[in-house]
C-alpha atoms as a PDB file:
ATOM      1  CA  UNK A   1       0.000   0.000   0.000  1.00  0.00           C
ATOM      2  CA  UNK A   2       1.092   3.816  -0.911  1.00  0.00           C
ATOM      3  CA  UNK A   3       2.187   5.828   1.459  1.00  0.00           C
ATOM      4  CA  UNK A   4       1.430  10.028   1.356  1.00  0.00           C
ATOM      5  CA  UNK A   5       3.153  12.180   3.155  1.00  0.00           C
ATOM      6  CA  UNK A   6       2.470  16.117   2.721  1.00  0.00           C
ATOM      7  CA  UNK A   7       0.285  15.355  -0.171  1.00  0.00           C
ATOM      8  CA  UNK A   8       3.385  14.106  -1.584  1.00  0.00           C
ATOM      9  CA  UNK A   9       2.882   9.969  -2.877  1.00  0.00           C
ATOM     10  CA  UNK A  10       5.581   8.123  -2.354  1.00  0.00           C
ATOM     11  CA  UNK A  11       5.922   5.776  -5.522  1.00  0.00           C
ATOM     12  CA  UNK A  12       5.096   1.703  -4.691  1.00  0.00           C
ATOM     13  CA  UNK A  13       6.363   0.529  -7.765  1.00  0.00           C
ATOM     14  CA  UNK A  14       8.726  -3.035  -7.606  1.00  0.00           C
ATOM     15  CA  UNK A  15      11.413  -0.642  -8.546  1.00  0.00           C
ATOM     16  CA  UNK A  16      10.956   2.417  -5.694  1.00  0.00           C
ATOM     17  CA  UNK A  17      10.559  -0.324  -3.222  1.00  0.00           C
ATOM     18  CA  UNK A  18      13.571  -2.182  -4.263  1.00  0.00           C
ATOM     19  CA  UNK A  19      15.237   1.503  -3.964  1.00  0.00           C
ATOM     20  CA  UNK A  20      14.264   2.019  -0.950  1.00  0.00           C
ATOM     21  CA  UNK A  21      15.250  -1.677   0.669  1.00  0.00           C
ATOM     22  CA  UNK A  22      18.635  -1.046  -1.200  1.00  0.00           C
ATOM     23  CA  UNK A  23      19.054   2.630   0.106  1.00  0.00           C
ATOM     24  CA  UNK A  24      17.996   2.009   3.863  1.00  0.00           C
ATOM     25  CA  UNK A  25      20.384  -1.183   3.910  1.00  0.00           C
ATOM     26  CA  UNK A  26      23.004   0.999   2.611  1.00  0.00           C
ATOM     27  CA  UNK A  27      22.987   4.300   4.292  1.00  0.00           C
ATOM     28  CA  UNK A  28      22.774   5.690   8.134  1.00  0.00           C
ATOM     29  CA  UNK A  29      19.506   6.483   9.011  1.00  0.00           C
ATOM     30  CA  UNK A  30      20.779  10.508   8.666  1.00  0.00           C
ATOM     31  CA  UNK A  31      21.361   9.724   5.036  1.00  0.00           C
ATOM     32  CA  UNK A  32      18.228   7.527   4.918  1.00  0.00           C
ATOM     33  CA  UNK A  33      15.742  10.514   6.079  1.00  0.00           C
ATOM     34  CA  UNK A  34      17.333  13.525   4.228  1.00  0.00           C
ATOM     35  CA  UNK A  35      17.097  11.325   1.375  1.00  0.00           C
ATOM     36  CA  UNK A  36      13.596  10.359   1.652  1.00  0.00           C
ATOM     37  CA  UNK A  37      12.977  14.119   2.792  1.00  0.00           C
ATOM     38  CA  UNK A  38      14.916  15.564  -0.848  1.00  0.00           C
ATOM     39  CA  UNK A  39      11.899  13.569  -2.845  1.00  0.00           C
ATOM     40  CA  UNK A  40       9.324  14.895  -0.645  1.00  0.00           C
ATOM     41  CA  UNK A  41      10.672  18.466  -0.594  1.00  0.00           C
ATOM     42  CA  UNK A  42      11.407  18.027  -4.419  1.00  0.00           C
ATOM     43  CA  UNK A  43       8.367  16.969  -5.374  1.00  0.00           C
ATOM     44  CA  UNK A  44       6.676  19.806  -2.920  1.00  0.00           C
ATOM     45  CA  UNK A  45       8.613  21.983  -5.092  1.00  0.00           C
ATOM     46  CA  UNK A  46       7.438  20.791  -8.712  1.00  0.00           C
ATOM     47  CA  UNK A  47       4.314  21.184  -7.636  1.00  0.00           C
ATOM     48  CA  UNK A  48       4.284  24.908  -6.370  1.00  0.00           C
ATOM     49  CA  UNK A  49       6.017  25.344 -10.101  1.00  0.00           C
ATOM     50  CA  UNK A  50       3.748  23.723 -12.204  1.00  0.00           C
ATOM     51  CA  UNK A  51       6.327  21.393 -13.450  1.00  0.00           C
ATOM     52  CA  UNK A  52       5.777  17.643 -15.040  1.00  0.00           C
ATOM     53  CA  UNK A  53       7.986  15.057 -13.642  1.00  0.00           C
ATOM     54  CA  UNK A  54       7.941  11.712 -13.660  1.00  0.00           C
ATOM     55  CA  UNK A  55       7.847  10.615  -9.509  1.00  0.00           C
ATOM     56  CA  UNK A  56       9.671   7.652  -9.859  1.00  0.00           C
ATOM     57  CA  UNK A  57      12.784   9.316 -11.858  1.00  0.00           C
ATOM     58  CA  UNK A  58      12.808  11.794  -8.865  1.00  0.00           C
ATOM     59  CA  UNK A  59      12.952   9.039  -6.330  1.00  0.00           C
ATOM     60  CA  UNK A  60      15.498   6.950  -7.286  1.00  0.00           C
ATOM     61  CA  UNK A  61      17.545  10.411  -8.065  1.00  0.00           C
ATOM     62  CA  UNK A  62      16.529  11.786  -4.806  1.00  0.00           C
ATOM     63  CA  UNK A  63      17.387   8.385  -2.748  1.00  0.00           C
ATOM     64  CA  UNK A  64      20.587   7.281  -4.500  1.00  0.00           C
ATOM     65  CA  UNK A  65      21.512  10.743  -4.423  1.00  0.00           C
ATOM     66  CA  UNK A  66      24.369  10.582  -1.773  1.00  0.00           C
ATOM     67  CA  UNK A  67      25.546   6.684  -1.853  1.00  0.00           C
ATOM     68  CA  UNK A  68      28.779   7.776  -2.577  1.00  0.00           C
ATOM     69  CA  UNK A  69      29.111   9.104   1.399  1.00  0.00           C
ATOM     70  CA  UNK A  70      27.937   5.746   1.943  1.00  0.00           C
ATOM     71  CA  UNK A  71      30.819   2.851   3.013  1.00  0.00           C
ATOM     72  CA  UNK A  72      29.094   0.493   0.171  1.00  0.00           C
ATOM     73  CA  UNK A  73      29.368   2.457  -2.463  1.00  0.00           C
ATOM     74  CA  UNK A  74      32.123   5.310  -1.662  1.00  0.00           C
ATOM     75  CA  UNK A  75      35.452   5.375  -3.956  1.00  0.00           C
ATOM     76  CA  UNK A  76      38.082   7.598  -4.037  1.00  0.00           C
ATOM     77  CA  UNK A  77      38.911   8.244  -7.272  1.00  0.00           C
ATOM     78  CA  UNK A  78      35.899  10.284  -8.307  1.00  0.00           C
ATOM     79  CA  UNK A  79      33.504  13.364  -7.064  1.00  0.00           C
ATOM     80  CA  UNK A  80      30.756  11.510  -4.110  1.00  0.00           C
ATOM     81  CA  UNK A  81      27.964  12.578  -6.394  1.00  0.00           C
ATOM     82  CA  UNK A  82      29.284  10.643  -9.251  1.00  0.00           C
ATOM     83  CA  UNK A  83      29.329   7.052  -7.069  1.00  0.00           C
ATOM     84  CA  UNK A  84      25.810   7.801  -6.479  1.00  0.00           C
ATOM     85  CA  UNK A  85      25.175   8.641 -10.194  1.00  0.00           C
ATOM     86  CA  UNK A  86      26.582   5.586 -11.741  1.00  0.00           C
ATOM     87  CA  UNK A  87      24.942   3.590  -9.155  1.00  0.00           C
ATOM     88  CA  UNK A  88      21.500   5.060 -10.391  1.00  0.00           C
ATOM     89  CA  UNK A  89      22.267   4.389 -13.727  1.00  0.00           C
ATOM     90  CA  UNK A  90      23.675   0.712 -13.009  1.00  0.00           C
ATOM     91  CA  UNK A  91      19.980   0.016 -10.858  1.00  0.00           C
ATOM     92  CA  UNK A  92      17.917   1.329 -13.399  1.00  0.00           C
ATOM     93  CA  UNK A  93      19.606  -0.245 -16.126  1.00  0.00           C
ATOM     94  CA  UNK A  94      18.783  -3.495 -14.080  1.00  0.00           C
ATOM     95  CA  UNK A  95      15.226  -2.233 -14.000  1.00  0.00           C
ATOM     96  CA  UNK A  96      15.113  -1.784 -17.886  1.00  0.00           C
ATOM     97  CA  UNK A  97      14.925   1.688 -17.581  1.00  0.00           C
ATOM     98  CA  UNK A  98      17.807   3.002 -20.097  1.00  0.00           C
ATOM     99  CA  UNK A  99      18.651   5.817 -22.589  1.00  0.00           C
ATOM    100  CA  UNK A 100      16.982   9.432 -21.854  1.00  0.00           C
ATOM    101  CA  UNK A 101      15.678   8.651 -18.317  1.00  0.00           C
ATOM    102  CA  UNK A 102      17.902   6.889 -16.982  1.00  0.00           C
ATOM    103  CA  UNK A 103      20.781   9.824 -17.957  1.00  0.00           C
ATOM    104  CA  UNK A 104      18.508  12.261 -16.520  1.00  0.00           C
ATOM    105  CA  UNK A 105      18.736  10.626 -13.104  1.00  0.00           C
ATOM    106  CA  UNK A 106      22.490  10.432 -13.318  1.00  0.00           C
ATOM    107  CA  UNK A 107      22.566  14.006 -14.088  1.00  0.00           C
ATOM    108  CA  UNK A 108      19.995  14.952 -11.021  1.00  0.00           C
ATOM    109  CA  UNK A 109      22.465  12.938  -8.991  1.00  0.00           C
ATOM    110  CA  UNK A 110      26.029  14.143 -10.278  1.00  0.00           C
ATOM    111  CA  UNK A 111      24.971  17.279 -10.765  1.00  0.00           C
ATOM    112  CA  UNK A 112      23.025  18.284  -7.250  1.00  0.00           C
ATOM    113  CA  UNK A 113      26.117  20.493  -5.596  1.00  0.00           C
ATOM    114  CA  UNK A 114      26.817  22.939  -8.586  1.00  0.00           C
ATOM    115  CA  UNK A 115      24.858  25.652  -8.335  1.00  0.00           C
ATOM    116  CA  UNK A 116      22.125  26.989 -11.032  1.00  0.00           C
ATOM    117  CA  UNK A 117      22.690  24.409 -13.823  1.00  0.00           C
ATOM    118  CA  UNK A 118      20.631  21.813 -13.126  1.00  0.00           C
ATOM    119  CA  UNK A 119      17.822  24.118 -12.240  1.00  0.00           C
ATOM    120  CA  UNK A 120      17.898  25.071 -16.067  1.00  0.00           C
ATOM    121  CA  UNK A 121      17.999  21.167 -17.353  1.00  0.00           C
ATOM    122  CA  UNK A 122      14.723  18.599 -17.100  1.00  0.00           C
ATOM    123  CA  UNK A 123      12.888  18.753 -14.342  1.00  0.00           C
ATOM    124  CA  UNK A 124      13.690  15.447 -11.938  1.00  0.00           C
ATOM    125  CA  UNK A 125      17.398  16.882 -12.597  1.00  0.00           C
ATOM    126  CA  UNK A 126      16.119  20.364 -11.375  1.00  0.00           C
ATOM    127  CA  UNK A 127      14.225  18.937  -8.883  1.00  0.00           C
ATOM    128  CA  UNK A 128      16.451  16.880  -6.818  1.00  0.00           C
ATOM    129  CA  UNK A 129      18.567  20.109  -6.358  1.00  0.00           C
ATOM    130  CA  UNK A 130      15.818  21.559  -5.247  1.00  0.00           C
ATOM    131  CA  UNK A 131      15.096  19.147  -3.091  1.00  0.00           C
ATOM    132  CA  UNK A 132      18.388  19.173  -1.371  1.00  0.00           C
ATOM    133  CA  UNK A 133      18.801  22.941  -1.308  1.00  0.00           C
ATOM    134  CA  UNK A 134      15.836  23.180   0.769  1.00  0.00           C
ATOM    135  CA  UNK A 135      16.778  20.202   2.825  1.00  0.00           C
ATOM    136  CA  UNK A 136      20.395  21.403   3.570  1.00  0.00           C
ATOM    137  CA  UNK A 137      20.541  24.956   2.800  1.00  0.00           C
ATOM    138  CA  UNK A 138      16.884  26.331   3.450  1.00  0.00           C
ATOM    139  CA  UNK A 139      16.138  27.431   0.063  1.00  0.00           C
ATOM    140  CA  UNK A 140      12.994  27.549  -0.940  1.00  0.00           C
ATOM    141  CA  UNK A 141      11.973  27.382   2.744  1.00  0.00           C
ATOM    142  CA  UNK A 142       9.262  29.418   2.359  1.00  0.00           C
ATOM    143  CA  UNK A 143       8.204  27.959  -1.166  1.00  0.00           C
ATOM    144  CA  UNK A 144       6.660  25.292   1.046  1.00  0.00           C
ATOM    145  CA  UNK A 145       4.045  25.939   3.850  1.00  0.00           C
ATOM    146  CA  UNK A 146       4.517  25.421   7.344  1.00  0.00           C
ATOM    147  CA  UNK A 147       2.010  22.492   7.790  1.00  0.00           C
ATOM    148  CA  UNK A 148       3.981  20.592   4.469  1.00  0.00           C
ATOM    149  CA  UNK A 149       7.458  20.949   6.471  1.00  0.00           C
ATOM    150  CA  UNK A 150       5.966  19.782   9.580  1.00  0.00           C
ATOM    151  CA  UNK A 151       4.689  16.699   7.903  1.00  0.00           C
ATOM    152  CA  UNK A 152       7.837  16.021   6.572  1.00  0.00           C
ATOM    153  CA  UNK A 153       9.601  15.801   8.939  1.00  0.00           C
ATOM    154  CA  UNK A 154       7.340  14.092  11.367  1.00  0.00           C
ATOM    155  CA  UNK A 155       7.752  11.226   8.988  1.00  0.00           C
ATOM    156  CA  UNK A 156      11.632  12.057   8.399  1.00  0.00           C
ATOM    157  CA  UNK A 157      13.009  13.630  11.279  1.00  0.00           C
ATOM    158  CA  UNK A 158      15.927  15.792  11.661  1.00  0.00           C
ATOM    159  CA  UNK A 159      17.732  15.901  15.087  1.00  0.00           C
ATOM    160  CA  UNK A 160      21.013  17.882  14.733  1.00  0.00           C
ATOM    161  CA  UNK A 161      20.633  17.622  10.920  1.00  0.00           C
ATOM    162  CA  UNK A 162      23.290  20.608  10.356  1.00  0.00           C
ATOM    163  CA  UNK A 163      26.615  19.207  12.659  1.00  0.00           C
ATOM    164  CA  UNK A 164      24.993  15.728  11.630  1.00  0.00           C
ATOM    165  CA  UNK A 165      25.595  15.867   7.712  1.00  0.00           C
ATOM    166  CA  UNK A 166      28.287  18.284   7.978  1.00  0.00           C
ATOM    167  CA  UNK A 167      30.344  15.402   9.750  1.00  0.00           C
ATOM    168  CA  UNK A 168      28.656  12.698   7.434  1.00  0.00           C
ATOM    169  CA  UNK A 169      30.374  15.048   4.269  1.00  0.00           C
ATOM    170  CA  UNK A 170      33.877  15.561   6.175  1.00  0.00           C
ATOM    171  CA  UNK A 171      33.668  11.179   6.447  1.00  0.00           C
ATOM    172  CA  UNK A 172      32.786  10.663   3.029  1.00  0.00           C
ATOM    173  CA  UNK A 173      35.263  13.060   1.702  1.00  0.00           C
ATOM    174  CA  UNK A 174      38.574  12.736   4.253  1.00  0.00           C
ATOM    175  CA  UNK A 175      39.917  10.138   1.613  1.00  0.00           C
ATOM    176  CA  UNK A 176      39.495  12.081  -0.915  1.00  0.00           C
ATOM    177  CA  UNK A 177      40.469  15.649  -0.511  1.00  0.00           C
ATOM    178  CA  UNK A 178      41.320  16.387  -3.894  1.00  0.00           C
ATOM    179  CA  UNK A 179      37.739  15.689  -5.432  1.00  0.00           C
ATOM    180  CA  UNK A 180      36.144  18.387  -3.970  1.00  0.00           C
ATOM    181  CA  UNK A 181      38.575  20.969  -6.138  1.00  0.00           C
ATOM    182  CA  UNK A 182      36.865  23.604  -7.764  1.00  0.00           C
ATOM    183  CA  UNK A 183      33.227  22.609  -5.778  1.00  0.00           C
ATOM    184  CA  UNK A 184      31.255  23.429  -2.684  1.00  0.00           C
ATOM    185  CA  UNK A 185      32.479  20.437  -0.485  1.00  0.00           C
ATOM    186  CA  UNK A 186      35.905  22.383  -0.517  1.00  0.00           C
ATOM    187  CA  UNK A 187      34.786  24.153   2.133  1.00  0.00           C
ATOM    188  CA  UNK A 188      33.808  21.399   4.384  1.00  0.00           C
ATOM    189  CA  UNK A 189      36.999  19.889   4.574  1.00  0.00           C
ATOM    190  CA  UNK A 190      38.411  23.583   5.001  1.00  0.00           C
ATOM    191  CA  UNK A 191      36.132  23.497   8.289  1.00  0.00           C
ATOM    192  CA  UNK A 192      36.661  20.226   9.502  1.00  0.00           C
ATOM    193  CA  UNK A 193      39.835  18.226   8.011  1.00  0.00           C
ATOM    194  CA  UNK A 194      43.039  19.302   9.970  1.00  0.00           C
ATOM    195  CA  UNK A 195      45.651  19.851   7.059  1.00  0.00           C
ATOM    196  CA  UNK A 196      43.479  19.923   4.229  1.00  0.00           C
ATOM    197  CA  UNK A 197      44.937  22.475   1.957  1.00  0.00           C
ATOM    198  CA  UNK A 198      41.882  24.332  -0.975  1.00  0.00           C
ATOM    199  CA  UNK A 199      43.264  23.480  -4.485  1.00  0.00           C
ATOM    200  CA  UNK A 200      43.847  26.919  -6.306  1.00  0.00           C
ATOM    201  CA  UNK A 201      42.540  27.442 -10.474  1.00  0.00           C
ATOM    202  CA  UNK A 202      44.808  29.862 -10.516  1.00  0.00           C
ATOM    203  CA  UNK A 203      47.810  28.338  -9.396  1.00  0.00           C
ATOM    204  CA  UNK A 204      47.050  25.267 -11.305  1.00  0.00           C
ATOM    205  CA  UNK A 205      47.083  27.626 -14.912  1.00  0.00           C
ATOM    206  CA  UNK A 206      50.364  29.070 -13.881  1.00  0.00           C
ATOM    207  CA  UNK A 207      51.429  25.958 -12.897  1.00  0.00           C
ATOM    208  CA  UNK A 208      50.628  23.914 -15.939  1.00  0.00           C
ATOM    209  CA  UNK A 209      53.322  22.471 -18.449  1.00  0.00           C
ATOM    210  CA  UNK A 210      52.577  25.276 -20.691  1.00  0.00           C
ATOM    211  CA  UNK A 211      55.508  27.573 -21.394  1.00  0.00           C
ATOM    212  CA  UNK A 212      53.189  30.699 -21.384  1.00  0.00           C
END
């Protein structure tokens, strides 16, 4: 049976529950809930905007979206958000679902920390940043009522959600300093890795093998 939380219907298909199973045996419950709460708050959000999206594209985008903080699935050759994307793409391909949709999830997912592109792409890939901005940042806060928050997080609670995923980010990210060059997670290993030292553009043009 489907549940609804906020108005919001979480989707029951064999695939979202498989999702769900995979991304609850995989992740803390912190990941688990901010997870669950980026659908919910994403799909919140396509609905203030008018916008058509397909709900179970947004799930499995919204739950995979930060496996790669996860022990299972973490490397540390690559950006988090891409372990999560090529995840999505490797379960839905298992699922049948290939070509356009499936590379719109793995674009929602790989592309949920860099700012104001994937607002302008399709709208599960918009929407999962949405999603998490409002979730971790607070934008949009207001785009949502007060009574559709409340539900949410009855169902998905956050206790000491800020130091919580803060620390969950420095984990899945001490082992691999350098992927966070040139993107937002720079800064929390500025905050919280002892050592950690911000790659520079700059430095890295003048120090290329160019001659001039």
């Amino acid at each position: 049976m489907s549940e609804t939380i906020a108005g919001v219907r979480i989707p029951d298909s064999a695939l979202a529950r498989e999702a769900t199973e995979l991304v609850r045996d995989a992740a803390s419950p912190l990941l688990f809930d901010h997870s669950r709460r980026v659908f919910l708050f994403g799909a919140l959000r396509g609905a203030e905007q008018g916008l058509d999206f397909d709900p179970e594209l947004l799930y499995v985008g919204a739950m995979f979206h930060d496996l790669g903080l996860t022990a299972r699935f973490a490397r540390t050759d690559q950006r988090f958000e891409i372990d999560g994307a090529d995840e999505a793409r490797r379960f839905l391909h298992a699922h049948g679902v290939t070509g356009a949709p499936a590379d719109r999830v793995w674009a929602a997912i790989a592309l949920h920390t860099t700012p104001e592109i994937p607002l302008r792409m399709a709208p599960e890939v918009a929407l999962v940043t949405r999603g998490v901005e409002l979730d971790v940042l607070g934008i949009g806060y207001h785009a949502v009522t007060d009574e559709q928050r409340a539900a949410v997080t009855d169902a998905h609670p956050r206790p000491d959600f800020k130091n919580r995923i803060l620390a969950a980010f420095t984990d899945g990210l001490k082992d691999r300093p350098a992927t966070t060059f040139g993107n937002v997670k720079a800064d929390v290993l500025a905050h919280y890795l002892p050592g950690f030292e911000r790659g520079d553009f700059v430095e890295a043009i003048k120090g290329s093998p160019w001659a001039e």
